[in-house]
Protein backbone atom coordinates (compact mmCIF):
# COMPACT_ATOMS: atom_id res chain seq x y z
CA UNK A 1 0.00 0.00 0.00
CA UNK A 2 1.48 3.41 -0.76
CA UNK A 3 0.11 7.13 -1.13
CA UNK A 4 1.93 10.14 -2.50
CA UNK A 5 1.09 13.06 0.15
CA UNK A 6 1.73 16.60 -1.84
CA UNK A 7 0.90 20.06 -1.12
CA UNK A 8 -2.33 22.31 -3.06
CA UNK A 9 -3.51 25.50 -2.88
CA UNK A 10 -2.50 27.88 -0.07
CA UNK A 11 -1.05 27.61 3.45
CA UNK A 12 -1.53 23.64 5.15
CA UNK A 13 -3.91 22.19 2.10
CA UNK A 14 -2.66 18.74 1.20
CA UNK A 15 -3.70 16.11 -1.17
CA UNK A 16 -3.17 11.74 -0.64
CA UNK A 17 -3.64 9.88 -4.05
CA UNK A 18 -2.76 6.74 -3.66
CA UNK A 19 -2.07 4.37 -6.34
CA UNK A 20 -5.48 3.96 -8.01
CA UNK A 21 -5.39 7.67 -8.60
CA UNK A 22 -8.55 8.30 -6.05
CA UNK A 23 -7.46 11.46 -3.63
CA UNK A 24 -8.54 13.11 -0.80
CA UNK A 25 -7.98 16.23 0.91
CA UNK A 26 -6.55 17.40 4.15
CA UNK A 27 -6.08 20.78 5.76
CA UNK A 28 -4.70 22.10 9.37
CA UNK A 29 -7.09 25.12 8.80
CA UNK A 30 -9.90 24.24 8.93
CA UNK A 31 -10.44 24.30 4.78
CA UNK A 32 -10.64 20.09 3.92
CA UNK A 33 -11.14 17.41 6.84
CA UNK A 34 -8.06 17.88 9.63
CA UNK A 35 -6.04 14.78 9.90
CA UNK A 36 -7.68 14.28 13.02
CA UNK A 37 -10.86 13.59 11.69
CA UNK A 38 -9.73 11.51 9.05
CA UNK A 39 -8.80 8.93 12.03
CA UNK A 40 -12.27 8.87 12.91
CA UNK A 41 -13.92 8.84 9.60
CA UNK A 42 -11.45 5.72 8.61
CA UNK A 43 -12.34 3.71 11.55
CA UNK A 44 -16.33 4.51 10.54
CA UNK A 45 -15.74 3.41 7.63
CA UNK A 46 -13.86 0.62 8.12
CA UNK A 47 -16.00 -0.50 10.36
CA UNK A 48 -19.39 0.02 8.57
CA UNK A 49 -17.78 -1.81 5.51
CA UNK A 50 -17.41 -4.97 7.58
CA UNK A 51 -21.18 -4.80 9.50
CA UNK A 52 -22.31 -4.33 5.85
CA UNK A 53 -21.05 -7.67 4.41
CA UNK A 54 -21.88 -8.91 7.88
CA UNK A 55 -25.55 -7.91 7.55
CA UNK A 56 -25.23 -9.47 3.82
CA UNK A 57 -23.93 -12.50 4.86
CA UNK A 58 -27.24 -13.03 7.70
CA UNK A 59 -29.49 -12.42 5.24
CA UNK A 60 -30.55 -9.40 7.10
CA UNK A 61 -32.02 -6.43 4.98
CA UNK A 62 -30.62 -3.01 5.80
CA UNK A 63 -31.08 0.55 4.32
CA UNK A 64 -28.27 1.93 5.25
CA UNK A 65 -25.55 2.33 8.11
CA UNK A 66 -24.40 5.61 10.06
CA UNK A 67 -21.88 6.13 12.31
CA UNK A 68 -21.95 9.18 14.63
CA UNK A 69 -18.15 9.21 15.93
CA UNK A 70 -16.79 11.10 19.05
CA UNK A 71 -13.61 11.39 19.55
CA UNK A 72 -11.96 12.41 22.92
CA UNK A 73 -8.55 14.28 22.70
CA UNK A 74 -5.95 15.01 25.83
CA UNK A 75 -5.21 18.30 26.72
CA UNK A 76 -1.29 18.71 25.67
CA UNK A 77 0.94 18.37 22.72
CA UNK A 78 0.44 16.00 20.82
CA UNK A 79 -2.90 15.99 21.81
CA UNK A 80 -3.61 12.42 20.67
CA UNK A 81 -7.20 10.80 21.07
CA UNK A 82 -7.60 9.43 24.60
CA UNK A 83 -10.77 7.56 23.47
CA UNK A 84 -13.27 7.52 20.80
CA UNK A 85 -16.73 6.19 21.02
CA UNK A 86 -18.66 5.23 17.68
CA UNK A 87 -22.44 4.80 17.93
CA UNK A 88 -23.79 2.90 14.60
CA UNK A 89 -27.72 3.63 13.99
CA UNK A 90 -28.27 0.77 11.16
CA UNK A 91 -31.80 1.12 9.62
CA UNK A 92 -34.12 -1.48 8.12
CA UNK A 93 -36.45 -4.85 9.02
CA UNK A 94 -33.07 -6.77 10.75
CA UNK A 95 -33.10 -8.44 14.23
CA UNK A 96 -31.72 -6.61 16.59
CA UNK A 97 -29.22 -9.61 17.70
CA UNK A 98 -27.83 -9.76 14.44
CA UNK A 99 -27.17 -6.18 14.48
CA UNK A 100 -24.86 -7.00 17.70
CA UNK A 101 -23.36 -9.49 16.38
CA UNK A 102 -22.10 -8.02 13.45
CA UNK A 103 -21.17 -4.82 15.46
CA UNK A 104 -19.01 -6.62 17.96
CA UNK A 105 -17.75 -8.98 15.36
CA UNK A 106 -16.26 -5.99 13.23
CA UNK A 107 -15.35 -3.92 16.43
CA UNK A 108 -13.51 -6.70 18.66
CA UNK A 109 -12.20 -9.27 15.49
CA UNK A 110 -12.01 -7.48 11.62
CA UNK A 111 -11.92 -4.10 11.45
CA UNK A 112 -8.23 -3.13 10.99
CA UNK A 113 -8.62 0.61 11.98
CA UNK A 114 -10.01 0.37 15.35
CA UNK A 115 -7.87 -2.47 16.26
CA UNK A 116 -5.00 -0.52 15.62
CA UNK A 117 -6.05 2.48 17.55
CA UNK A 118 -7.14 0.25 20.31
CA UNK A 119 -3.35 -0.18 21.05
CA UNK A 120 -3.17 3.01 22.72
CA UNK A 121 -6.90 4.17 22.78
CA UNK A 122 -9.90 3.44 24.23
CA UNK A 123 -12.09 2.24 22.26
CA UNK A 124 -16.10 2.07 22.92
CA UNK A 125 -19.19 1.30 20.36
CA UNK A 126 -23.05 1.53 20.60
CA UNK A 127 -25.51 0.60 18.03
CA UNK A 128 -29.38 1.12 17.61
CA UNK A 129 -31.48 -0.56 15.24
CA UNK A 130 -34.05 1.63 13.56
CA UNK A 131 -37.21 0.65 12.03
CA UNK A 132 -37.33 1.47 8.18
């Protein structure tokens, strides 16, 4: 896996391609998504990617998946996330112990992000199953 990182218009605007040619932007000003929240958007979306084919693999019909993430930060430099909780609200006609399962399943076992950040953060999840 590599990226190219290079700089773009202005002061602290950067730009990853990596090597399919799909980018995505960063800024420490507040103009793109900060690094920061890139962390938490991955492990979303990591995460969400595995409950999907989870859900597929049940049988279990789903609209659609969000994620609302909060992430905790210390109080120094670097301030580095002390813990981040992400709550999943998965909609459709699916039982609500499959919805678990498949929640825990990519939180404690697949999903590469959060395991990683697990090392050195706390890590919490919630879920909700709403009726579509």
């Amino acid at each position: 896996m590599n990226i190219r990182l290079e700089s773009i218009h202005g002061s602290l605007n950067y730009k990853g391609t990596n090597d399919r040619g799909q980018s995505y932007q960063f800024s420490g000003n507040k103009e793109s998504v900060s690094p920061m929240e890139s962390i938490l958007m991955a492990a979303a979306a990591c995460s969400s990617i595995d409950i999907e084919i989870f859900l597929e693999k049940m049988r279990q019909p789903f609209d659609r998946i969000e994620v609302e993430v909060k992430g905790e930060r210390v109080d120094a430099v670097p301030a580095i996330f002390s813990g981040i909780h992400l709550h999943y609200k998965i909609y459709g006609d699916i039982k609500p112990e499959k919805a678990k399962k498949a929640v825990d399943m990519s939180m404690d076992k697949y999903c590469s992000v959060s395991i990683m950040l697990s090392a050195g953060v706390k890590m919490t999840h919630s879920h909700e199953v709403i009726k579509s």
